[in-house]
N, C-alpha and C. Protein backbone atom coordinates (compact mmCIF):
# COMPACT_ATOMS: atom_id res chain seq x y z
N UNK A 1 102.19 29.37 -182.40
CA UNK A 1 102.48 30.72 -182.02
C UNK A 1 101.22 31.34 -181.44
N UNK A 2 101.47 31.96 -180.38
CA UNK A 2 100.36 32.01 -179.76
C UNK A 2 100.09 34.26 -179.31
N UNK A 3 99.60 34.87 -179.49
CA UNK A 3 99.49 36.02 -179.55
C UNK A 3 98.08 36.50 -178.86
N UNK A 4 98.61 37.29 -177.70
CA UNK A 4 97.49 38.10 -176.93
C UNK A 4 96.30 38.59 -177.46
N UNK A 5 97.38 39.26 -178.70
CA UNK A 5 95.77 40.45 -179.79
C UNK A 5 95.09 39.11 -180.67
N UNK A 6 95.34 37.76 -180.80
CA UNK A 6 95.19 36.97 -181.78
C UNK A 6 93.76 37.20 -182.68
N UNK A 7 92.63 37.85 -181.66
CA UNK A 7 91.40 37.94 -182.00
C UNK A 7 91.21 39.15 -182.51
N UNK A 8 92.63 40.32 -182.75
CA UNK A 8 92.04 41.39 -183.31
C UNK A 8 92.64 41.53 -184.85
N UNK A 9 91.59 42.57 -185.64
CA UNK A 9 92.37 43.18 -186.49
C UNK A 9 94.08 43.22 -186.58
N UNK A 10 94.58 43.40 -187.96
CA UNK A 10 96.30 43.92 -187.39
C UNK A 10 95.91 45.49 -187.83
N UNK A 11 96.65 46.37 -187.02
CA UNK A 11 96.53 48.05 -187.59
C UNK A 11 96.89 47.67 -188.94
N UNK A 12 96.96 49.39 -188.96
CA UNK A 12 97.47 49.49 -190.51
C UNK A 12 98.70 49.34 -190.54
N UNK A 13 99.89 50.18 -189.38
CA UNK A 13 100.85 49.88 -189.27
C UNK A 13 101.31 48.24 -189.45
N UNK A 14 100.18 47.05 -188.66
CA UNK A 14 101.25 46.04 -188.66
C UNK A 14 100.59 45.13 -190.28
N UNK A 15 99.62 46.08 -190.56
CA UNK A 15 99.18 45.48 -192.18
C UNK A 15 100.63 45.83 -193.60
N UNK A 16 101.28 46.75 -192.76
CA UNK A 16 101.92 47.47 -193.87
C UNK A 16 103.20 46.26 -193.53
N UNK A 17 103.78 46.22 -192.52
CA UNK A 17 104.63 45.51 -191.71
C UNK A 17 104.61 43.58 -192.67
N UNK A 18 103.11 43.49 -192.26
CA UNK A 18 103.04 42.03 -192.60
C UNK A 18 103.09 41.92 -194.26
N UNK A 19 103.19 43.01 -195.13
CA UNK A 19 102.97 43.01 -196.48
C UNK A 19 104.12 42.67 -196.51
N UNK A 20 105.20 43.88 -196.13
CA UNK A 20 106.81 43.47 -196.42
C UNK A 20 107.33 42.96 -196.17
N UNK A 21 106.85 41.65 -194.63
CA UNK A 21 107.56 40.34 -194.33
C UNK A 21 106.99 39.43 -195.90
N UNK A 22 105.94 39.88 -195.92
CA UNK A 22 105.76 38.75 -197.28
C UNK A 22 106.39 38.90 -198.58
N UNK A 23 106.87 39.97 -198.77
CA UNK A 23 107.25 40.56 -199.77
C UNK A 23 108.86 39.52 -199.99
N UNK A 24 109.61 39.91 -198.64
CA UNK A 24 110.37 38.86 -198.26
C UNK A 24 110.24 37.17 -198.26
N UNK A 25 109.45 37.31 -197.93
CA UNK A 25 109.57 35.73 -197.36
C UNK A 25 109.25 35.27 -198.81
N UNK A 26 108.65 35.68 -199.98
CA UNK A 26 108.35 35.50 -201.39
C UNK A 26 109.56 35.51 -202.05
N UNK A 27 110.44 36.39 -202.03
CA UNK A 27 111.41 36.66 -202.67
C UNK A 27 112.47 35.75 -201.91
N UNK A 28 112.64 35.02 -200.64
CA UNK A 28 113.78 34.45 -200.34
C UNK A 28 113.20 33.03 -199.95
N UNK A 29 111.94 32.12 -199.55
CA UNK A 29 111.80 31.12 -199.14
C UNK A 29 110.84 30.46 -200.33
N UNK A 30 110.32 31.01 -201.47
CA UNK A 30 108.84 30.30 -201.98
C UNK A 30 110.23 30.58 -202.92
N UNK A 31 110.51 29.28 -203.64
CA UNK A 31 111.40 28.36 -204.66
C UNK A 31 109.92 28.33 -205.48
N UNK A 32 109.38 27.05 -206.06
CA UNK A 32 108.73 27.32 -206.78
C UNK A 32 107.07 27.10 -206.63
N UNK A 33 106.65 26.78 -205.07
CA UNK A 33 105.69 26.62 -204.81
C UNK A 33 105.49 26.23 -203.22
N UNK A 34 104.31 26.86 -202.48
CA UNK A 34 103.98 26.51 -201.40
C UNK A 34 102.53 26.36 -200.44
N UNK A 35 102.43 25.39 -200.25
CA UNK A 35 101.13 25.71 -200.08
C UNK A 35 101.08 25.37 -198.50
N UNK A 36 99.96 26.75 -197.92
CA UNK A 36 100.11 26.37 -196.26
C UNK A 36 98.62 25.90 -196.13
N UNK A 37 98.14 25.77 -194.65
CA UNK A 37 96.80 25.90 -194.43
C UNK A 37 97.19 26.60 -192.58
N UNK A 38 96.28 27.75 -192.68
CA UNK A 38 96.57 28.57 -191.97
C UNK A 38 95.08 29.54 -190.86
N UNK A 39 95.38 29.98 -189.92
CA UNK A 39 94.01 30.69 -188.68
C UNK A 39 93.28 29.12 -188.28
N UNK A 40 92.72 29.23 -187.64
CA UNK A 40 91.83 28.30 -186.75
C UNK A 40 91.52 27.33 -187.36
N UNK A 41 91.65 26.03 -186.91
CA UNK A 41 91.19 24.82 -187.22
C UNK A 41 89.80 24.57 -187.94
N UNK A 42 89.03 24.98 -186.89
CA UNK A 42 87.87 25.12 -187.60
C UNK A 42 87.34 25.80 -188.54
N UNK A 43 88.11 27.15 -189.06
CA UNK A 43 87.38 27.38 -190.23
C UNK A 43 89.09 27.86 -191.12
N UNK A 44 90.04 26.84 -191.41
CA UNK A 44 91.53 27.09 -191.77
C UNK A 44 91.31 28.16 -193.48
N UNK A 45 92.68 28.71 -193.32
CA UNK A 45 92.07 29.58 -194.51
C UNK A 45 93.20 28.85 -195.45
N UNK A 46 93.58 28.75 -196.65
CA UNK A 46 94.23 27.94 -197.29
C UNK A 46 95.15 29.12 -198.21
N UNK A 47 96.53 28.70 -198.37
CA UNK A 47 97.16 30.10 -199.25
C UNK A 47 97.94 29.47 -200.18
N UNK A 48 98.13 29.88 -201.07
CA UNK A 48 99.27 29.03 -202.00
C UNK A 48 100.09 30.24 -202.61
N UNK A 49 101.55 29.88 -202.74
CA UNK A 49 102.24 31.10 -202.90
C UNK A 49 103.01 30.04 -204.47
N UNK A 50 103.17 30.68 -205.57
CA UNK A 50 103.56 30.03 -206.67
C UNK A 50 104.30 30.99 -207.29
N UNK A 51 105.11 30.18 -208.69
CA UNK A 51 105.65 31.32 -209.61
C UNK A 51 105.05 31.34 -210.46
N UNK A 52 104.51 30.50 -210.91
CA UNK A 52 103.51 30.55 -212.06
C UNK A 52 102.60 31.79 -212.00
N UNK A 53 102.58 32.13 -213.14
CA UNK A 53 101.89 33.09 -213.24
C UNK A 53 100.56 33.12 -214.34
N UNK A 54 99.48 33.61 -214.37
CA UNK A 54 98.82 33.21 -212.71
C UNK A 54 98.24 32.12 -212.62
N UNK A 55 98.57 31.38 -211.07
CA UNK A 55 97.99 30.09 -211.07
C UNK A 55 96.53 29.78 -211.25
N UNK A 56 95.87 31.11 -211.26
CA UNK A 56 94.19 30.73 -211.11
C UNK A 56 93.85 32.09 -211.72
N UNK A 57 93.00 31.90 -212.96
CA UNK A 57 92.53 33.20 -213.09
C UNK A 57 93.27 34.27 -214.38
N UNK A 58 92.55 35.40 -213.92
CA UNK A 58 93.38 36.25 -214.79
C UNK A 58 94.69 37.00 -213.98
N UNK A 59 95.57 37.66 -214.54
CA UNK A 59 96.64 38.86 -213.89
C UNK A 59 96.03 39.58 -213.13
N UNK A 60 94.90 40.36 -213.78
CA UNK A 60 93.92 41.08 -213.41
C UNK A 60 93.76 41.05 -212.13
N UNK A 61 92.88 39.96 -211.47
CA UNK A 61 92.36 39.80 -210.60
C UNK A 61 93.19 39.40 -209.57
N UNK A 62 94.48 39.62 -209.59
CA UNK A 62 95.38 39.87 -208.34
C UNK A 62 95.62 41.45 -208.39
N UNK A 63 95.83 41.81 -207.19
CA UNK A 63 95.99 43.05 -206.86
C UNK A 63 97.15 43.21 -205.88
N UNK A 64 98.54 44.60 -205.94
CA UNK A 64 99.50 44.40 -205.09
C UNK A 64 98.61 45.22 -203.72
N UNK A 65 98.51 44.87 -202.54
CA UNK A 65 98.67 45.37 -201.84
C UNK A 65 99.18 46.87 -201.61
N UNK A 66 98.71 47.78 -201.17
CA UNK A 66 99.44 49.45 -201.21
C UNK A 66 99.91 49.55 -202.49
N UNK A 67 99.38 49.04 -203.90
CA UNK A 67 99.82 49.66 -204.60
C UNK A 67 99.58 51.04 -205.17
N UNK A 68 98.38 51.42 -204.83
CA UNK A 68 98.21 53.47 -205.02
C UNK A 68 98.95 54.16 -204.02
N UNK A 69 99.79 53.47 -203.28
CA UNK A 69 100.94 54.73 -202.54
C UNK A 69 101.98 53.87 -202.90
N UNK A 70 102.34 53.07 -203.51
CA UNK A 70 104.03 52.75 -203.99
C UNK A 70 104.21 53.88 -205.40
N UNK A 71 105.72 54.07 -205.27
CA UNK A 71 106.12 55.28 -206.41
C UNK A 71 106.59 54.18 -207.30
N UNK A 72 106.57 54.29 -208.49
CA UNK A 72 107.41 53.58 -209.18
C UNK A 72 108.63 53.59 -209.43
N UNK A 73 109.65 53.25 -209.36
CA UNK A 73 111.37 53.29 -208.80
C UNK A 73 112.02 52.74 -210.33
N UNK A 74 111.30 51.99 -210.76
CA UNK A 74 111.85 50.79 -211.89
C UNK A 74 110.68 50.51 -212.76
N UNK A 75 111.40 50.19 -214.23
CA UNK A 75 110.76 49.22 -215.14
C UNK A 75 110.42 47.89 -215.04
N UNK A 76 110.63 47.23 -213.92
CA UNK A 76 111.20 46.02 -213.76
C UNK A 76 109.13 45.03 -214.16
N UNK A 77 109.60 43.77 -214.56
CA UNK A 77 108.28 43.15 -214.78
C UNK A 77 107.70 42.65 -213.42
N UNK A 78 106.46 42.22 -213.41
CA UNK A 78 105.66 41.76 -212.27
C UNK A 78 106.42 40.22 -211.60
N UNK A 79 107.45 39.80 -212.11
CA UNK A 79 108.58 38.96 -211.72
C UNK A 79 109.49 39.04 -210.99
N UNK A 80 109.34 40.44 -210.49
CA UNK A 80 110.63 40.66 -209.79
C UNK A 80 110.47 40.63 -208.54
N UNK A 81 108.62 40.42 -208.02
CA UNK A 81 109.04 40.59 -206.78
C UNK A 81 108.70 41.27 -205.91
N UNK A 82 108.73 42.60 -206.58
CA UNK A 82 108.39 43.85 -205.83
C UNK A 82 107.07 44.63 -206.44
């Protein structure tokens, strides 16, 4: 896939955008594990998307994305997803 801006920043707009394709693509394609390798050959960045919780580390030290402007809607546990 090949993209004009490839060398820039994404705004904030398409940061907010790319959170909630992932948000998706977590909740409907990552079964119980995936691992990509991903950006430029030469320096590839590596991602692993799991259910395990947490695969490395503490809870802690993951952080949601925009989470000081999400409202809270639900009780629901850190399993759900959202």
């Amino acid at each position: 896939m090949h993209n004009e801006r490839h060398d820039e920043r994404l705004s904030d707009e398409e940061l907010e955008l790319f959170v909630q394709y992932l948000h998706r693509f977590a909740d409907h394609d990552v079964d119980i594990f995936l691992n990509l390798e991903v950006g430029e050959p030469e320096h590839p960045v590596y991602v692993l998307f799991g259910r395990d919780y947490p695969p490395v580390g503490e809870a802690a030290d993951y952080r949601r994305p925009f989470a000081d402007r999400r409202q809270v809607t639900s009780t629901s546990d850190i399993n759900d997803g959202g």
